[in-house]
PDB file of N, CA and C in Angstrom:
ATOM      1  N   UNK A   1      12.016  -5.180   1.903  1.00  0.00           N
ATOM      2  CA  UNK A   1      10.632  -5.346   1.548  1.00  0.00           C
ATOM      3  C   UNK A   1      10.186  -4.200   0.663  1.00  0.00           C
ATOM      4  N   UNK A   2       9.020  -4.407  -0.501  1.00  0.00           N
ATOM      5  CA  UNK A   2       8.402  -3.150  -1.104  1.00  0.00           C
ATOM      6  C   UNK A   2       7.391  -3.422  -0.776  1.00  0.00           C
ATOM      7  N   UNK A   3       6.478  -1.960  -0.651  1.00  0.00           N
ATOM      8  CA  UNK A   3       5.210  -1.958  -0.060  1.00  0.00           C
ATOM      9  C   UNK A   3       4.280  -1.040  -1.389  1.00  0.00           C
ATOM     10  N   UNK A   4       3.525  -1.819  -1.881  1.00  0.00           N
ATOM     11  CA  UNK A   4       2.707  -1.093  -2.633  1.00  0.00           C
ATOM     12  C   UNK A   4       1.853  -0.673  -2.161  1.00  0.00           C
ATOM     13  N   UNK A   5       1.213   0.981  -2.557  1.00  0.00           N
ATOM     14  CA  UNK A   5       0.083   1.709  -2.143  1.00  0.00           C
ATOM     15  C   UNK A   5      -1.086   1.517  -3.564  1.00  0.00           C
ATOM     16  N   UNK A   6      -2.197   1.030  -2.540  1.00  0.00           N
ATOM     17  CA  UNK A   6      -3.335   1.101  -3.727  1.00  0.00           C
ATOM     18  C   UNK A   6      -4.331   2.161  -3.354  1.00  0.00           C
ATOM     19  N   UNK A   7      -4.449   3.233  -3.861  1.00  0.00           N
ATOM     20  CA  UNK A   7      -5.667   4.126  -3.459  1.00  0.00           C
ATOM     21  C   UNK A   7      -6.962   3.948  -4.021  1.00  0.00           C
ATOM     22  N   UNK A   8      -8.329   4.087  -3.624  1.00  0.00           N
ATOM     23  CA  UNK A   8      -8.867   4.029  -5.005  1.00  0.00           C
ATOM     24  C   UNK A   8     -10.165   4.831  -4.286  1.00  0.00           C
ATOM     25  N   UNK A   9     -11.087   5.480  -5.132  1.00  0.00           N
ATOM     26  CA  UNK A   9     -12.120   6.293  -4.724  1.00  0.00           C
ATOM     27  C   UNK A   9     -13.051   6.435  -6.246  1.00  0.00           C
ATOM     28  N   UNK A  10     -14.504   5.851  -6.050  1.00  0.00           N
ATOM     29  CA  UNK A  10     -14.984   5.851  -6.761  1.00  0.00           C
ATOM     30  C   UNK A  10     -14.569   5.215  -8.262  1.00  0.00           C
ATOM     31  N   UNK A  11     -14.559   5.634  -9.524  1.00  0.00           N
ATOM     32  CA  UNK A  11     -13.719   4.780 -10.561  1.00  0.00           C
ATOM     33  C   UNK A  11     -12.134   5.084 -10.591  1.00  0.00           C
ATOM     34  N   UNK A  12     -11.611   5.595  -9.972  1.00  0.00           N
ATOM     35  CA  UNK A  12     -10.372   5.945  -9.778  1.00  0.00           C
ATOM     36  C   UNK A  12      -9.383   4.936  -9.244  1.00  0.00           C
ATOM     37  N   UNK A  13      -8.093   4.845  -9.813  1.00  0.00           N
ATOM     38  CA  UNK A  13      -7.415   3.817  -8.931  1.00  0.00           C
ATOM     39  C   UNK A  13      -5.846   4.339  -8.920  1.00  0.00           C
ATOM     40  N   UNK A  14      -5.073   4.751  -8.201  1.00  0.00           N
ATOM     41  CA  UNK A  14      -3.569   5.431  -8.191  1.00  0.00           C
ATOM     42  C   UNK A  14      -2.896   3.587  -7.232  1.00  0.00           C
ATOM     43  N   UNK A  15      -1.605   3.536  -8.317  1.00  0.00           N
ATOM     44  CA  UNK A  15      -1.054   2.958  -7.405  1.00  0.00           C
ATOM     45  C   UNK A  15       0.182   2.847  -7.037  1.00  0.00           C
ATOM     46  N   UNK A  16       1.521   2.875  -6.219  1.00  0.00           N
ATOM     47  CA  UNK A  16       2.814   3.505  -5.706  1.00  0.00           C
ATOM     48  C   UNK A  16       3.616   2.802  -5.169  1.00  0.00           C
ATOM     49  N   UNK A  17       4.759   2.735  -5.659  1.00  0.00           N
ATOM     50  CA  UNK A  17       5.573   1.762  -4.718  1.00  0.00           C
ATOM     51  C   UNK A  17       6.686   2.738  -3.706  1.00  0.00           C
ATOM     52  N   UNK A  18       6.678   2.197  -2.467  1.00  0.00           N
ATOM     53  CA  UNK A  18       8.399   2.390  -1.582  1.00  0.00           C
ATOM     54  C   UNK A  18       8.367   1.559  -1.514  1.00  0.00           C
ATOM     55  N   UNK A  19      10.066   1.674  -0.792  1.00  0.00           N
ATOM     56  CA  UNK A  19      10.662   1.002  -0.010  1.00  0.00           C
ATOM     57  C   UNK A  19      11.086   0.849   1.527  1.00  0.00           C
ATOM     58  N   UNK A  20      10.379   2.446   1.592  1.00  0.00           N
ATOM     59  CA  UNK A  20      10.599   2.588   3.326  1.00  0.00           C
ATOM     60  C   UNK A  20       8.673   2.622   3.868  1.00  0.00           C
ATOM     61  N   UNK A  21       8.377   1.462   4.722  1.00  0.00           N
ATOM     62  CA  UNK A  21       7.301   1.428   5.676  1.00  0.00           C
ATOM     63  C   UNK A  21       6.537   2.878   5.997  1.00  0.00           C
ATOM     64  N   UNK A  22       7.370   3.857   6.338  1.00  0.00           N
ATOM     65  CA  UNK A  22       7.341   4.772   7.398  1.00  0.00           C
ATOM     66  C   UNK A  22       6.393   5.391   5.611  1.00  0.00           C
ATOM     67  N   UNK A  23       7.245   5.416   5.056  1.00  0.00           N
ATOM     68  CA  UNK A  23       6.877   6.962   3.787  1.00  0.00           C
ATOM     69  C   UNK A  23       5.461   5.828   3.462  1.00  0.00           C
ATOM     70  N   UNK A  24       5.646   4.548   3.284  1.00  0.00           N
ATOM     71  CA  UNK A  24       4.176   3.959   2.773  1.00  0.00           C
ATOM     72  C   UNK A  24       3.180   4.388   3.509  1.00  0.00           C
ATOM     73  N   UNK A  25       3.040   4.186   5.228  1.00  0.00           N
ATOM     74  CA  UNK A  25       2.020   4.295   5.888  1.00  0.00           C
ATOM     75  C   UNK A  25       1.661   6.022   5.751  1.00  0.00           C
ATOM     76  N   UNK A  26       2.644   6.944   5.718  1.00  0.00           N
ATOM     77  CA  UNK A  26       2.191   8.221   5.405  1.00  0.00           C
ATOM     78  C   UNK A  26       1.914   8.654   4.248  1.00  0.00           C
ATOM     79  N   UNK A  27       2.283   8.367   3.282  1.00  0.00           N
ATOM     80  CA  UNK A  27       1.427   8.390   1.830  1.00  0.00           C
ATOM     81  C   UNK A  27       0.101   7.988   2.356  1.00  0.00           C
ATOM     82  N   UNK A  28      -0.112   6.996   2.932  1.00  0.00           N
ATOM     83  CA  UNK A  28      -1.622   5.756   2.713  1.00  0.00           C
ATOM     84  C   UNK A  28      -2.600   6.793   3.675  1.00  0.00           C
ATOM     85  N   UNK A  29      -2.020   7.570   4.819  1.00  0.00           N
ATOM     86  CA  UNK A  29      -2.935   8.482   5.832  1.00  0.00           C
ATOM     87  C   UNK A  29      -3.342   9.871   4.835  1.00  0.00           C
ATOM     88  N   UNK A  30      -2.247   9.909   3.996  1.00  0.00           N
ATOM     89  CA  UNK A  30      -2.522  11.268   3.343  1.00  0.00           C
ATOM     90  C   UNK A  30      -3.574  10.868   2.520  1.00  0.00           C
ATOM     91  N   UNK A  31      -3.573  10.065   1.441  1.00  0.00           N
ATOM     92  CA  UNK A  31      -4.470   9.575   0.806  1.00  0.00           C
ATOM     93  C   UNK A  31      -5.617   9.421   1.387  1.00  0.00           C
ATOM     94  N   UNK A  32      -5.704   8.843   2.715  1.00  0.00           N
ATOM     95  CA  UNK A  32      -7.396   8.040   3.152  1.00  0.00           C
ATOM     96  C   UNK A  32      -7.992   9.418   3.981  1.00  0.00           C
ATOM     97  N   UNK A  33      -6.839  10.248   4.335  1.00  0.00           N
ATOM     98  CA  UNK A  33      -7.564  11.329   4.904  1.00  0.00           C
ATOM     99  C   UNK A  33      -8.538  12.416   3.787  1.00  0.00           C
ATOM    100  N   UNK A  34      -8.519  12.324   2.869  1.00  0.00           N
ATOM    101  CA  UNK A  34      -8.891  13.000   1.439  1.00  0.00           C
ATOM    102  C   UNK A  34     -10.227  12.087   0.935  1.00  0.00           C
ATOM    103  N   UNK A  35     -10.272  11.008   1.789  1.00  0.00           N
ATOM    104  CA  UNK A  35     -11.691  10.149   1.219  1.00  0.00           C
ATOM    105  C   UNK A  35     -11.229   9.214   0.421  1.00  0.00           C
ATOM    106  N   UNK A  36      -9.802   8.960   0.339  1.00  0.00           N
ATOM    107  CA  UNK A  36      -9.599   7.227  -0.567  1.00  0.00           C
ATOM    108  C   UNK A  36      -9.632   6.023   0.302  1.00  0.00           C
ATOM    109  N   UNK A  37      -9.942   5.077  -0.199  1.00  0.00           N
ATOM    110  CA  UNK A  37      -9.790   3.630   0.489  1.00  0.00           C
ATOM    111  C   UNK A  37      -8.569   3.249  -0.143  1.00  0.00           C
ATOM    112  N   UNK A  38      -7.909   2.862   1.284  1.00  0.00           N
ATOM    113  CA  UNK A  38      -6.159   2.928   0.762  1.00  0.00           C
ATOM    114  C   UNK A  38      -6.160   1.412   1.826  1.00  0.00           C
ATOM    115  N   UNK A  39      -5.170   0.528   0.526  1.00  0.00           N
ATOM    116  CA  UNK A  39      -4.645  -0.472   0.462  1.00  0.00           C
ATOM    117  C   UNK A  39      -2.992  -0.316   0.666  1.00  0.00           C
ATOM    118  N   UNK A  40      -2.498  -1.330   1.250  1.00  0.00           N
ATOM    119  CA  UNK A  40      -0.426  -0.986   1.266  1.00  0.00           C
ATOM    120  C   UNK A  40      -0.892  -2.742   1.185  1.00  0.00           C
ATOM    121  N   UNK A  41       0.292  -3.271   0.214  1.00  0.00           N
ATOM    122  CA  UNK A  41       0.693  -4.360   0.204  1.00  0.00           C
ATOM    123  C   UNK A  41       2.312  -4.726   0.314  1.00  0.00           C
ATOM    124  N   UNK A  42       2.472  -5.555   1.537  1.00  0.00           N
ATOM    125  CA  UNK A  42       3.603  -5.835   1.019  1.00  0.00           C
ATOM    126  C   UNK A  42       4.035  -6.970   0.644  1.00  0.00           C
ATOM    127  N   UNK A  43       5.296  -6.786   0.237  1.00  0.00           N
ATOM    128  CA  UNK A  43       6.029  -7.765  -0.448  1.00  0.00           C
ATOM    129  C   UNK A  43       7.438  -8.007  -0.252  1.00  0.00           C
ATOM    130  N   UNK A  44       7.660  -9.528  -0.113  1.00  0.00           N
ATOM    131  CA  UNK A  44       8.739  -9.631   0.492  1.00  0.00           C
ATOM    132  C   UNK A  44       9.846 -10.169  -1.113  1.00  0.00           C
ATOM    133  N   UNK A  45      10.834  -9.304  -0.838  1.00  0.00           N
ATOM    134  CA  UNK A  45      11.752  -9.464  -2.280  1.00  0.00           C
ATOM    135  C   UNK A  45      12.619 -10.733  -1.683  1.00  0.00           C
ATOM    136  N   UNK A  46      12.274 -12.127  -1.173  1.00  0.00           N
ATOM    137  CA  UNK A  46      13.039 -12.917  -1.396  1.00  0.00           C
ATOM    138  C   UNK A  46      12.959 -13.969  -2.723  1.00  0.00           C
ATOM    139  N   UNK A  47      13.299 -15.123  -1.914  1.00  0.00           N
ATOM    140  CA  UNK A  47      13.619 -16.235  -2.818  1.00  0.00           C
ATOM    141  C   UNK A  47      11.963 -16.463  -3.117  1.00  0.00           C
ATOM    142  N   UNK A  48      11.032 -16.478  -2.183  1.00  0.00           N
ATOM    143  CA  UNK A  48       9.604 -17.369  -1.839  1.00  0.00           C
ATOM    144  C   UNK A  48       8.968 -16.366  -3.233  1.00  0.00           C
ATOM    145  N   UNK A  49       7.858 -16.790  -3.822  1.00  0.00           N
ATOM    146  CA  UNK A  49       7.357 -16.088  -4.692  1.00  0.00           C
ATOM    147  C   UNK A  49       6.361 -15.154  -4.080  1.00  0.00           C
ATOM    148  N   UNK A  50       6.322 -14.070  -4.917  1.00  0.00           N
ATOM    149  CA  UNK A  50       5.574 -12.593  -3.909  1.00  0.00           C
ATOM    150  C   UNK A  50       4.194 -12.827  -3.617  1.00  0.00           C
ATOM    151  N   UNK A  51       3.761 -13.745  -4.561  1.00  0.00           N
ATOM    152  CA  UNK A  51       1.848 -14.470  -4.103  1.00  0.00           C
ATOM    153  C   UNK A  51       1.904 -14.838  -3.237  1.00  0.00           C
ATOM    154  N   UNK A  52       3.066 -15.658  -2.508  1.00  0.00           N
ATOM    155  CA  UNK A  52       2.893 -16.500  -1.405  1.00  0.00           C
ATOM    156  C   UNK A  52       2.859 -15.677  -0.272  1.00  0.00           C
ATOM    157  N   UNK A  53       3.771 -14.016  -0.197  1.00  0.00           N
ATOM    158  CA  UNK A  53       3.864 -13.445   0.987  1.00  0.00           C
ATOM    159  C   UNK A  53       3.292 -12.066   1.019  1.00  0.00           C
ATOM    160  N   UNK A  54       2.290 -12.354   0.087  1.00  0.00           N
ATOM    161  CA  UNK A  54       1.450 -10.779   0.434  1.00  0.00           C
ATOM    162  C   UNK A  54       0.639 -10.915   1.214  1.00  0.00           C
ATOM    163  N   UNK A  55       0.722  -9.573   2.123  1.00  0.00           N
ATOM    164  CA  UNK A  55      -0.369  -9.480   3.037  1.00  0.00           C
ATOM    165  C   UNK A  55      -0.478  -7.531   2.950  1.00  0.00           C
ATOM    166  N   UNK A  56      -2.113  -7.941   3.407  1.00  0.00           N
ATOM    167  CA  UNK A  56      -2.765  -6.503   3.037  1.00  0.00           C
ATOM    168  C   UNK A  56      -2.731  -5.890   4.541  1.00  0.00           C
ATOM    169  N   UNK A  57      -2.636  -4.662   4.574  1.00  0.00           N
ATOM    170  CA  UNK A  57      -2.443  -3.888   5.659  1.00  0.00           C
ATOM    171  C   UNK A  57      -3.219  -2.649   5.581  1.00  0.00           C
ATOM    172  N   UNK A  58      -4.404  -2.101   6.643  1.00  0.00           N
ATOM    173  CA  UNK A  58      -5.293  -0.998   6.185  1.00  0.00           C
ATOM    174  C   UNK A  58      -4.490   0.176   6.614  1.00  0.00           C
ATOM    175  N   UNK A  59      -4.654   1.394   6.526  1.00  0.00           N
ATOM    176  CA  UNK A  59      -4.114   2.248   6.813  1.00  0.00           C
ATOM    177  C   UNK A  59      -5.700   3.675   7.553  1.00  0.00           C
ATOM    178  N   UNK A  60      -5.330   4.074   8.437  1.00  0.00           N
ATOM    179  CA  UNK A  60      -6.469   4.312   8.737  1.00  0.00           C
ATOM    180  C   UNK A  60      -6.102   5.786   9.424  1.00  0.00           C
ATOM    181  N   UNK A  61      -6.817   6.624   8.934  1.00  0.00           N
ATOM    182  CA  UNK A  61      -6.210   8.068   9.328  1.00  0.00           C
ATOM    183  C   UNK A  61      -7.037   8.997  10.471  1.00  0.00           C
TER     184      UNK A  61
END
């Protein structure tokens, strides 16, 4: 699976990919602890197309 990080704060928007869960959700605490509204999406690298299997996940520090 890849998990994209979306940060965003005010007009600002950073956004990051892994591949390991663990480093996404701690990027996403580091980020939201600093005052961003942090998004992780993931995505599943199969056959199914990636629209069909995203789901948003909050991260909350």
């Amino acid at each position: 699976m890849a998990y994209r990080i979306v940060a965003e704060r005010g007009n600002e928007t950073v956004r990051m990919d892994r591949s390991s869960s663990l480093m996404a959700v701690a990027k996403a605490r580091v980020w939201a602890s600093e005052g961003w509204e942090v998004t992780i999406i993931v995505r599943d690298q199969e056959v199914v197309p990636p629209t069909e299997t995203n789901r948003r996940l909050l991260a909350y520090a």
